[in-house]
C-alpha atoms as a PDB file:
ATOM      1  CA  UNK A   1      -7.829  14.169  -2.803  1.00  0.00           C
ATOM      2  CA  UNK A   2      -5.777  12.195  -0.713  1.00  0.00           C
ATOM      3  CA  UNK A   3      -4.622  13.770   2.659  1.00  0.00           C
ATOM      4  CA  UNK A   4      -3.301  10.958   4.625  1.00  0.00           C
ATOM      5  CA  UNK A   5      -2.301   7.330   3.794  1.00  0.00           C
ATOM      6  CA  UNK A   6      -3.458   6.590   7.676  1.00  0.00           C
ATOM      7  CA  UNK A   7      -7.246   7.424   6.021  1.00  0.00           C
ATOM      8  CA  UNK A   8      -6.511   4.226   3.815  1.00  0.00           C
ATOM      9  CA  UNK A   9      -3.938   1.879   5.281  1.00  0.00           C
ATOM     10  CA  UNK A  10      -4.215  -0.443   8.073  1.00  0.00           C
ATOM     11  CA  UNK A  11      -2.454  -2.550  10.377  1.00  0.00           C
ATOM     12  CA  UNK A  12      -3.938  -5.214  12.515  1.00  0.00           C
ATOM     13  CA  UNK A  13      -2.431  -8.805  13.676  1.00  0.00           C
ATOM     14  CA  UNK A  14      -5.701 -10.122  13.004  1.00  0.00           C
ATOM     15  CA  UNK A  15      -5.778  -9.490   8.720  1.00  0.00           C
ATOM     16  CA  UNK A  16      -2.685 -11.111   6.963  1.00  0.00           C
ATOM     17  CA  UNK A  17      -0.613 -11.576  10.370  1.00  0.00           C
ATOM     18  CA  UNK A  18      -0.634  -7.473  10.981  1.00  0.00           C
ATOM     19  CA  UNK A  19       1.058  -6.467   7.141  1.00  0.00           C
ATOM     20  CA  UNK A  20      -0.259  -3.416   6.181  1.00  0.00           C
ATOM     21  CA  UNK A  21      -3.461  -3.746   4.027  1.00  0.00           C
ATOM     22  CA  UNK A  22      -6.113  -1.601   2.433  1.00  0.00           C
ATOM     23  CA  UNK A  23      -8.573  -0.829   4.923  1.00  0.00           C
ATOM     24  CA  UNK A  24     -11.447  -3.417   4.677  1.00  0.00           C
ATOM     25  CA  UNK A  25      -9.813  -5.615   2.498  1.00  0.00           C
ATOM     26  CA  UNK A  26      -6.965  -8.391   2.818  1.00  0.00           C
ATOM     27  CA  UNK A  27      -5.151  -6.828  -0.215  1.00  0.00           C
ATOM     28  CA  UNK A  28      -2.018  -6.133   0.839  1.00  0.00           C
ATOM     29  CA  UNK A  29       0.652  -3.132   0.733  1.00  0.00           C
ATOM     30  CA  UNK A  30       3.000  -5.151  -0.746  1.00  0.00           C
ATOM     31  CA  UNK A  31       0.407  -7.243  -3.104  1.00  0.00           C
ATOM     32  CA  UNK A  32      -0.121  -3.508  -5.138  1.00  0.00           C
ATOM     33  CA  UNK A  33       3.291  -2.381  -4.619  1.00  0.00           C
ATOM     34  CA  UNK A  34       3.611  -5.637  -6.852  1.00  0.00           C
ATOM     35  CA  UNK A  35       1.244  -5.124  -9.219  1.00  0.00           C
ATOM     36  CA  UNK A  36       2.868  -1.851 -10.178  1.00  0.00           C
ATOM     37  CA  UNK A  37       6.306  -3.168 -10.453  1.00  0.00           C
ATOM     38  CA  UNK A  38       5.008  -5.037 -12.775  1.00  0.00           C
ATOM     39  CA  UNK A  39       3.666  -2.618 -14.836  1.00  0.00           C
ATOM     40  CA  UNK A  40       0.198  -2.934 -13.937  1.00  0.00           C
ATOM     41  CA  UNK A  41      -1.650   0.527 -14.196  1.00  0.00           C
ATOM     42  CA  UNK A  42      -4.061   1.900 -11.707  1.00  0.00           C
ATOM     43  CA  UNK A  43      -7.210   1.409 -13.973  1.00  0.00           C
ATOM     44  CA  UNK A  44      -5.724  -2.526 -14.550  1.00  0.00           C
ATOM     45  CA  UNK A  45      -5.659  -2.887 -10.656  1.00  0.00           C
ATOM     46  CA  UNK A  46      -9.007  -1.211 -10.527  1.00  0.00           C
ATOM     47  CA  UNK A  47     -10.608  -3.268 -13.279  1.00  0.00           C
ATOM     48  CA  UNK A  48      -9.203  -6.334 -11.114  1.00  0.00           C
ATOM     49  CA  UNK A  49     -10.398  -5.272  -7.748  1.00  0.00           C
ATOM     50  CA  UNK A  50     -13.322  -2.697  -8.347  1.00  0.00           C
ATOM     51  CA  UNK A  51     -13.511  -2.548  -4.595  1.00  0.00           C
ATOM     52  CA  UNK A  52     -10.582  -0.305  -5.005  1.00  0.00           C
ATOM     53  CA  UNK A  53     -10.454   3.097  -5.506  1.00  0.00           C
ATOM     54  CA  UNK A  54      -7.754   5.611  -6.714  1.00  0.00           C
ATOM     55  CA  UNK A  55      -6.923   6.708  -3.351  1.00  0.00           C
ATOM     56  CA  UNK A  56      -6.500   3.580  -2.144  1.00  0.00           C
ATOM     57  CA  UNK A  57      -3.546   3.027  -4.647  1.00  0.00           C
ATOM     58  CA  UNK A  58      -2.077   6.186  -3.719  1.00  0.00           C
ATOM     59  CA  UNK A  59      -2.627   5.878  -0.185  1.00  0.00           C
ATOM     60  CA  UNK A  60      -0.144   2.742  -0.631  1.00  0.00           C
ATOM     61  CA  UNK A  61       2.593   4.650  -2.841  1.00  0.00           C
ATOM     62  CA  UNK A  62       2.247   7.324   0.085  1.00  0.00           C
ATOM     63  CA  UNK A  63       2.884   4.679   2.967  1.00  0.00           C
ATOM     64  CA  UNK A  64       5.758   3.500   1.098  1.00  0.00           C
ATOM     65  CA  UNK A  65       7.319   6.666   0.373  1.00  0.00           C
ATOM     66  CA  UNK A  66       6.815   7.433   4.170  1.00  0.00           C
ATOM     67  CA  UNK A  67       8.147   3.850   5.019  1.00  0.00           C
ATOM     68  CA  UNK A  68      11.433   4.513   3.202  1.00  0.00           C
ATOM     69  CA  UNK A  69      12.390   8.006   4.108  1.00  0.00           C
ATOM     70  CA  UNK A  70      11.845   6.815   7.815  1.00  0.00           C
ATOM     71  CA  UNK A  71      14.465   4.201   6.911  1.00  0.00           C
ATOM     72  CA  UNK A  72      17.818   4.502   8.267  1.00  0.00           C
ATOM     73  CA  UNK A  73      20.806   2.575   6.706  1.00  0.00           C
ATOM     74  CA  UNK A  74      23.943   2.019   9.006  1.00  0.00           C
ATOM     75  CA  UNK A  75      27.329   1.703   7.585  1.00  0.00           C
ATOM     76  CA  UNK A  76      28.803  -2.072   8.522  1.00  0.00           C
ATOM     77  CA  UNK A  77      32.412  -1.505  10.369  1.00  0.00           C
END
């Protein structure tokens, strides 16, 4: 079970220009967030990339759930 997105997701300038990737790959945050927008299950993703793992894919929904309730949205005057 997954305890921490930080086990899973990494950020360095040097992969993809410092997005947030899988650790020790190039796929991307935002590259799975994709693939399950469009309707892509985690076994398709998995069947794609067998490098992945389940808790990779939920490591990334946890970063982004993380990512947006850090958000803050500021009323224009």
């Amino acid at each position: 079970m997954l305890r921490d997105w930080r086990e899973r997701i990494v950020v360095d300038p040097k992969v993809l220009v410092g997005k947030p990737v899988i650790r020790g790959t190039r796929l991307s945050v935002e590259f799975i967030l994709d693939l399950l927008a469009n309707d892509w299950t985690i076994e398709q993703i998995q069947n794609e990339y067998p490098q992945l793992e389940r808790e990779d894919i939920m490591a990334v929904l946890k970063y982004t759930a993380e990512m947006v309730k850090e958000e803050k949205i500021y009323p224009l005057p």
